[in-house]
Protein backbone atom coordinates (compact mmCIF):
# COMPACT_ATOMS: atom_id res chain seq x y z
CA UNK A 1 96.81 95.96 -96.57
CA UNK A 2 100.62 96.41 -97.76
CA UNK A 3 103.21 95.81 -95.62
CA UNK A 4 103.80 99.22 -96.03
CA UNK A 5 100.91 100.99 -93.96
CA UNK A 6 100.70 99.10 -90.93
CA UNK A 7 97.51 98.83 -88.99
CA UNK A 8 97.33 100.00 -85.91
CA UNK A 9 95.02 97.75 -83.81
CA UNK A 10 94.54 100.19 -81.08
CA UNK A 11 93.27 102.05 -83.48
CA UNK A 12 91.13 100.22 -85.29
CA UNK A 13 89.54 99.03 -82.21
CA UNK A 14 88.12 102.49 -81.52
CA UNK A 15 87.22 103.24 -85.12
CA UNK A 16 83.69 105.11 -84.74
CA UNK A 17 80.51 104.31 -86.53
CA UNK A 18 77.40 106.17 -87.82
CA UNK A 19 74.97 103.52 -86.18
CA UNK A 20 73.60 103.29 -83.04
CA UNK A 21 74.85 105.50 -80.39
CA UNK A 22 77.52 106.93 -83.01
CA UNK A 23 74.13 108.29 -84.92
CA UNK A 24 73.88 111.74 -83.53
CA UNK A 25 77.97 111.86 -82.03
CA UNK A 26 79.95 110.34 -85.76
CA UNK A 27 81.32 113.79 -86.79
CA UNK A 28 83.17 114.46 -82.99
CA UNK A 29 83.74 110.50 -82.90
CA UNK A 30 85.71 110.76 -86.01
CA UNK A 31 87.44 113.84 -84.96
CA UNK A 32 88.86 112.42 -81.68
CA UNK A 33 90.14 109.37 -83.76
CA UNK A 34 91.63 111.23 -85.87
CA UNK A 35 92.78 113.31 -83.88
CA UNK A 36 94.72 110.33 -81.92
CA UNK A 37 95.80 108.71 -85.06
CA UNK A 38 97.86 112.19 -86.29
CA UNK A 39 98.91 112.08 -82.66
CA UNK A 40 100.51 108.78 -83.03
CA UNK A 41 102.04 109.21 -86.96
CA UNK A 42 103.51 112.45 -85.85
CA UNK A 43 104.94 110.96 -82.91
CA UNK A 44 106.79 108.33 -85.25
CA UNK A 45 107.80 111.02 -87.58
CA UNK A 46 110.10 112.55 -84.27
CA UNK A 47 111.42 109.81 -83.48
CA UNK A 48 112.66 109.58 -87.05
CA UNK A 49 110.29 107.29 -89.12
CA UNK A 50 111.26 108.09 -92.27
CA UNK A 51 108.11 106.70 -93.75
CA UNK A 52 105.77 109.40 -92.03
CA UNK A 53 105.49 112.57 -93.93
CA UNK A 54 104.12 115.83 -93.55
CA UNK A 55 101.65 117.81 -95.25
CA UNK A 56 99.90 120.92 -94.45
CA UNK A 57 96.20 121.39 -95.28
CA UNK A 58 97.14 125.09 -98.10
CA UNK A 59 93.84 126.90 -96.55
CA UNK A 60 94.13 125.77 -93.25
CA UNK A 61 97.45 125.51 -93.26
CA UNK A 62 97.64 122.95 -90.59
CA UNK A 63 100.47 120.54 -90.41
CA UNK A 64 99.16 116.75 -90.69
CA UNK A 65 101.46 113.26 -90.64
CA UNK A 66 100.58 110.27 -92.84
CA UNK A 67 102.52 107.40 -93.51
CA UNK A 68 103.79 108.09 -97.59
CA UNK A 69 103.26 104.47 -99.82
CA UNK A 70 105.76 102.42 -101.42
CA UNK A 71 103.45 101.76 -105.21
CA UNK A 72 103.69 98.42 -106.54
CA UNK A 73 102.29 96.66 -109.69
CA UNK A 74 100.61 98.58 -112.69
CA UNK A 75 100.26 102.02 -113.48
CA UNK A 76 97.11 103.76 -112.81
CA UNK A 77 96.24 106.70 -114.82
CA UNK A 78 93.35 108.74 -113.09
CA UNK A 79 92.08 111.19 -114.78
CA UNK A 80 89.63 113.63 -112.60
CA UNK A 81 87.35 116.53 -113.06
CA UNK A 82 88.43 118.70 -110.40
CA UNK A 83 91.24 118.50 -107.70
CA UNK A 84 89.29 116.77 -105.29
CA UNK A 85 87.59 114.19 -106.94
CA UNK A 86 90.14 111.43 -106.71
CA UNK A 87 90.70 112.19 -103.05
CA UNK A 88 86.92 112.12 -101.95
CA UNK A 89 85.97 108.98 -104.24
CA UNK A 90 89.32 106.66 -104.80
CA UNK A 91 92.04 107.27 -101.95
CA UNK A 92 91.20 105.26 -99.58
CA UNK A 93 91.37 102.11 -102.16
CA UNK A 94 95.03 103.66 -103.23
CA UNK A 95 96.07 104.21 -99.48
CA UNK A 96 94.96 100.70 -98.68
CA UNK A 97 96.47 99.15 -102.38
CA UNK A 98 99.25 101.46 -103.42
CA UNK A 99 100.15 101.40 -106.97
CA UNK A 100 102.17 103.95 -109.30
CA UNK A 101 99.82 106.82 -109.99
CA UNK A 102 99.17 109.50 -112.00
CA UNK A 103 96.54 111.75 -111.90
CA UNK A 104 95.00 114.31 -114.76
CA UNK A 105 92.89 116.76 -113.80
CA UNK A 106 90.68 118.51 -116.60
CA UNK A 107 88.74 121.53 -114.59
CA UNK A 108 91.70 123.08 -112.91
CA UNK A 109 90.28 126.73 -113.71
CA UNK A 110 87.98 127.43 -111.09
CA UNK A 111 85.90 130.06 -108.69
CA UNK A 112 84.33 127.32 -106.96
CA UNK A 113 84.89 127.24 -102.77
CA UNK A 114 82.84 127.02 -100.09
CA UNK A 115 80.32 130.12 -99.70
CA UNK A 116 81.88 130.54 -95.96
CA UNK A 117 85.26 131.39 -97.84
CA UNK A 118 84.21 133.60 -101.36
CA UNK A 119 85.00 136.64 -100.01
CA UNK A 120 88.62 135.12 -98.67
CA UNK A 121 89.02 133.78 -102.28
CA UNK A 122 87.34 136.01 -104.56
CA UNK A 123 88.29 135.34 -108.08
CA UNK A 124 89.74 132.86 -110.53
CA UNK A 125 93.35 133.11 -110.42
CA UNK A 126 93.23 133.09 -106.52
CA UNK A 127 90.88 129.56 -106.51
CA UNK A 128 92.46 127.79 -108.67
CA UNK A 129 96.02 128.80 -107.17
CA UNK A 130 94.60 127.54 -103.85
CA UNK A 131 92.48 124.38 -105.80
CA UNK A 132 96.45 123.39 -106.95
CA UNK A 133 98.13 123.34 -103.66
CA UNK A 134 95.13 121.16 -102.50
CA UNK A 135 95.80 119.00 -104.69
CA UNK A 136 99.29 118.52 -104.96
CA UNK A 137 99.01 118.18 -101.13
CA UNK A 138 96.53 115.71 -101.24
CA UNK A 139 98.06 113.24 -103.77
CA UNK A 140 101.98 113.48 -101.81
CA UNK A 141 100.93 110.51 -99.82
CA UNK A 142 100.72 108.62 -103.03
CA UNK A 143 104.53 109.67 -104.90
CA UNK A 144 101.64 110.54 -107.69
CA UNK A 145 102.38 112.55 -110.40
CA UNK A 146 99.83 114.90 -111.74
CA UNK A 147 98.98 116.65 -115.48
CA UNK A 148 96.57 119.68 -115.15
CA UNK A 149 94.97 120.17 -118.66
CA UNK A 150 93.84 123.89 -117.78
CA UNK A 151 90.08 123.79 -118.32
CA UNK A 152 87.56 125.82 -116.65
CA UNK A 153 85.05 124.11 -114.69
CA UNK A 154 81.04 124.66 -115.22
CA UNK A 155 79.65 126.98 -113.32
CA UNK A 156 75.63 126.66 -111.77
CA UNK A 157 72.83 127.22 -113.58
CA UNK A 158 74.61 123.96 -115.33
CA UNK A 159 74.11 123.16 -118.86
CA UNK A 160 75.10 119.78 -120.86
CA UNK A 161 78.99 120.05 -121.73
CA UNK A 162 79.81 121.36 -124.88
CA UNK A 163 80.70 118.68 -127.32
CA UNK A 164 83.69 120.47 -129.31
CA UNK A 165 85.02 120.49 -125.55
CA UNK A 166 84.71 117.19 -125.35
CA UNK A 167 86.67 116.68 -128.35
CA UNK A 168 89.18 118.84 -127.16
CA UNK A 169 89.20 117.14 -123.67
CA UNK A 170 89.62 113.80 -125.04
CA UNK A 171 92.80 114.51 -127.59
CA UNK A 172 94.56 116.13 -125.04
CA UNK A 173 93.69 112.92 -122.48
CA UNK A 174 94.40 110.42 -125.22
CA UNK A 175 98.20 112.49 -125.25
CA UNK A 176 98.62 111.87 -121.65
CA UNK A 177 97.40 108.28 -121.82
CA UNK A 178 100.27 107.93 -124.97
CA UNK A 179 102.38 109.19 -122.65
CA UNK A 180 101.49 106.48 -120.07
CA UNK A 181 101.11 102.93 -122.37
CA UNK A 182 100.96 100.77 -119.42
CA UNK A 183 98.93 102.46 -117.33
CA UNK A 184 95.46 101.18 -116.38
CA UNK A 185 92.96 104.05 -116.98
CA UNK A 186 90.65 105.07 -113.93
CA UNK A 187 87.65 107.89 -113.65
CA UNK A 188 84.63 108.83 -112.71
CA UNK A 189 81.51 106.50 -113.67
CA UNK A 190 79.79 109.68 -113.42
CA UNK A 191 77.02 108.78 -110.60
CA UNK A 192 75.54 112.84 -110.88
CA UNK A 193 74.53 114.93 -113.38
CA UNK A 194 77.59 117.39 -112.74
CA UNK A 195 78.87 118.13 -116.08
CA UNK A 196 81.84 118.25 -115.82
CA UNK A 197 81.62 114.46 -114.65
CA UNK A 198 79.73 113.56 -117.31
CA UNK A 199 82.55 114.90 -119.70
CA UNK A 200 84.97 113.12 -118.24
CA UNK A 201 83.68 110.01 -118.22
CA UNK A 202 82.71 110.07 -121.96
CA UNK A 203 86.29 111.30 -122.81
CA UNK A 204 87.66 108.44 -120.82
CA UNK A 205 84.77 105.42 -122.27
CA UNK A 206 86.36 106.75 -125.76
CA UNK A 207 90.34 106.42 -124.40
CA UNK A 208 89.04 102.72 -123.79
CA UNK A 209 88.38 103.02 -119.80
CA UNK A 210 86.77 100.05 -118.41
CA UNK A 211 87.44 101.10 -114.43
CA UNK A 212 85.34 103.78 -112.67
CA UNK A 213 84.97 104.96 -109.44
CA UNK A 214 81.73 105.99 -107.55
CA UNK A 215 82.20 109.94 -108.53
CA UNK A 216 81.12 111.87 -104.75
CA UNK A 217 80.37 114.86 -106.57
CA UNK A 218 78.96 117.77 -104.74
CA UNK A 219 79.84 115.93 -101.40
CA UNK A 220 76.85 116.70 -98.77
CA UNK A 221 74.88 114.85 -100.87
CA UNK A 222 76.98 112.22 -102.13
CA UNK A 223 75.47 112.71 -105.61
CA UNK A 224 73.52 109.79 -104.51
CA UNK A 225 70.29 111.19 -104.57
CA UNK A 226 67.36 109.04 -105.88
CA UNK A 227 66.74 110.88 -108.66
CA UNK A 228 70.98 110.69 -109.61
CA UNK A 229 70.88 107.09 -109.15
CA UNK A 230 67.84 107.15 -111.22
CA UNK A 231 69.43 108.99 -113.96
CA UNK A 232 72.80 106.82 -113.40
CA UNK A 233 70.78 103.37 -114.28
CA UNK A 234 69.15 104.70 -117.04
CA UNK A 235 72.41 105.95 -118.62
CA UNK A 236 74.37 102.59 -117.99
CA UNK A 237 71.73 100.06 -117.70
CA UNK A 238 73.51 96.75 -116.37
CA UNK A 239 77.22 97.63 -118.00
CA UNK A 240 78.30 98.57 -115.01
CA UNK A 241 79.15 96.27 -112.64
CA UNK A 242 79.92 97.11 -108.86
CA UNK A 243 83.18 96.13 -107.30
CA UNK A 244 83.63 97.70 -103.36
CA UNK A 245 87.40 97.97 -101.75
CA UNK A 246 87.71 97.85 -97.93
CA UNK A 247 89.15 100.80 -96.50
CA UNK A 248 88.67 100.34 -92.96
CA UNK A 249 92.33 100.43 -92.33
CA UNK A 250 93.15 103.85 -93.85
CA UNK A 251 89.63 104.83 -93.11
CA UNK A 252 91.68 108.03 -90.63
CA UNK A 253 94.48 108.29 -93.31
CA UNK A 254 91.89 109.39 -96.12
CA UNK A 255 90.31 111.71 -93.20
CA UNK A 256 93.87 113.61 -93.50
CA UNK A 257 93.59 113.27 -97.40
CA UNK A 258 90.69 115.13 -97.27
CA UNK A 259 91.79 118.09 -95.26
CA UNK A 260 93.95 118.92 -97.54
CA UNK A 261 90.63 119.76 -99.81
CA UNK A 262 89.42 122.26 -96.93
CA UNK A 263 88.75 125.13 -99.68
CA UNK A 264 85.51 122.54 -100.63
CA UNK A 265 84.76 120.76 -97.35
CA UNK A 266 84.38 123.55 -94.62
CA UNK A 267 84.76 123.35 -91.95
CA UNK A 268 86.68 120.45 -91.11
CA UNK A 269 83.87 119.23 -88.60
CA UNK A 270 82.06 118.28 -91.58
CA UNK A 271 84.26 116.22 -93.41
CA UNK A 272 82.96 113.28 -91.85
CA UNK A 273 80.30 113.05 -95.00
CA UNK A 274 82.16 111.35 -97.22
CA UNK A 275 83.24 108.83 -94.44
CA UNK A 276 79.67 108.18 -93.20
CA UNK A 277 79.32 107.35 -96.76
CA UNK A 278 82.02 105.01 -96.96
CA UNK A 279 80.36 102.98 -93.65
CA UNK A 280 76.81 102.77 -95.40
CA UNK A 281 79.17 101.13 -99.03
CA UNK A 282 80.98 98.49 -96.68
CA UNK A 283 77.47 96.88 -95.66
CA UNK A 284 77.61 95.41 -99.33
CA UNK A 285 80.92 93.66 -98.72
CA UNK A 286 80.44 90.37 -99.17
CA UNK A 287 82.38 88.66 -96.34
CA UNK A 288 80.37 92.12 -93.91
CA UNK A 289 83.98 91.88 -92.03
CA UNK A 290 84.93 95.71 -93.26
CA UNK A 291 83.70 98.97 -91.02
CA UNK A 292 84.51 101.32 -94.27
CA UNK A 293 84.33 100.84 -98.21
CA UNK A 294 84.60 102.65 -101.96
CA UNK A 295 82.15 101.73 -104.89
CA UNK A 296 83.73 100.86 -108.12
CA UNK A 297 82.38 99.65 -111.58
CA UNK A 298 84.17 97.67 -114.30
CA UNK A 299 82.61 97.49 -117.99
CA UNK A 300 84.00 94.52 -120.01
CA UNK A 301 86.48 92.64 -118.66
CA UNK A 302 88.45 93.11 -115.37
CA UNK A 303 91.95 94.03 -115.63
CA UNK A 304 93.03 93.57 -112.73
């Protein structure tokens, strides 16, 4: 942890778990600690803690507090699929280790919400209006700044990508990474067969990208199926190599990140997924002294 975002022991102490009794009562465990964590950040923020922002979730529009970072060290340049990519599969590691970042999103045209919510948001102008706000909520935490390259996003029965959009894809990321020299490149290692991940990773192995995060792609499953992480280790072989980041103490902090995505995770009740998923990563931690973790791969050498 920074000095930056304190832990809060009392806190911590009651973080819930997916095991045991928590099996069957996670999701309303997580709410309630949530719940008192947002209680206690928006406390601070009246009696004038500066550091403690707020930001309201666009569909829900529900005010949450979280504690903004102070970035240090190198540049990251993340380049994501869709708006909510970076926020299911890489905040927590950014809330925990802040460091100047920018984000470029390639899908940003978009009809894709939850089915509970197509009739509320019927078309494409009105998504991907919404799909913006999300993200530019989600990624104030993080002072990030963000490039949105326009595309629009693949729509089911999915087919491979189109290569001349790959081509396409890749100049205009290789303008943004000009435009960023120092910057250490980030994106998904493309753990599903979404393609749109699968574009994005290619167009970021050719921009020289050696750092990828474990892509959550269509969420309720984690794209962590067998037959995904079948398809994953035929693709990369042993290239990859697995790196995991503690997030146990802005495990609640990337709760409220994730809210701001509520257009894809409905209703909120479920967005303990990707955080159940995050418990069942930290097992692999070598020192086992973390509740909550993200998966990352490196190719070549580190760079960190």
């Amino acid at each position: 942890m920074t000095k930056e975002t304190p832990v809060q022991p009392q806190i911590l102490a009651d973080l819930p778990v997916p095991d045991g009794r928590g099996i069957h009562t996670f999701p309303d465990d997580l709410h309630r600690a949530h719940q008192t964590h947002t209680q206690q950040l928006a406390a601070r923020r009246r009696n004038d803690d500066h550091r403690v922002l707020e930001v309201t979730a666009p569909h829900a529009r529900v005010p949450y507090c979280i504690e903004a970072r102070t970035p240090v060290g190198r540049p990251v340049l993340a380049i994501e699929p869709h708006h909510d990519d970076f926020a299911l599969s890489a905040s927590g590691t950014f809330l925990a280790r802040p460091r100047p970042l920018t984000v470029a999103t390639v899908f940003t045209r978009s009809r894709s919400v939850h089915p509970a919510l197509e009739v509320t948001y019927a078309d494409v102008d009105t998504v991907s209006e919404l799909r913006d706000r999300e993200g530019a909520a989600a990624l104030a935490p993080f002072a990030a700044r963000r490039h949105l390259l326009g595309h629009k996003d693949a729509e089911p029965p999915y087919r491979p990508y189109d290569p001349q959009v790959l081509d396409r894809v890749t100049e205009e990321l290789g303008r943004v990474a000009e435009a960023h020299p120092s910057a250490e490149l980030l994106a998904p290692a493309a753990v599903t067969r979404h393609p749109d991940h699968l574009l994005v990773h290619e167009a970021a192995v050719r921009l020289g990208c050696t750092w990828f995060w474990e892509d959550l792609a269509f969420w309720s499953t984690y794209a962590l199926a067998g037959c995904d992480q079948h398809l994953f280790r035929t693709r990369t072989g042993v290239t990859m190599r697995p790196e995991l980041v503690d997030i146990t103490d802005v495990v609640l902090d990337k709760v409220i990140v994730l809210r701001m995505h509520g257009s894809q995770m409905h209703p909120v009740r479920k967005m303990y997924r990707p955080i159940r998923h995050a418990f069942t990563t930290a097992a692999d931690l070598v020192d086992g002294s973390g509740l909550y973790a993200e998966r990352f791969y490196r190719t070549g050498e580190s760079t960190c």
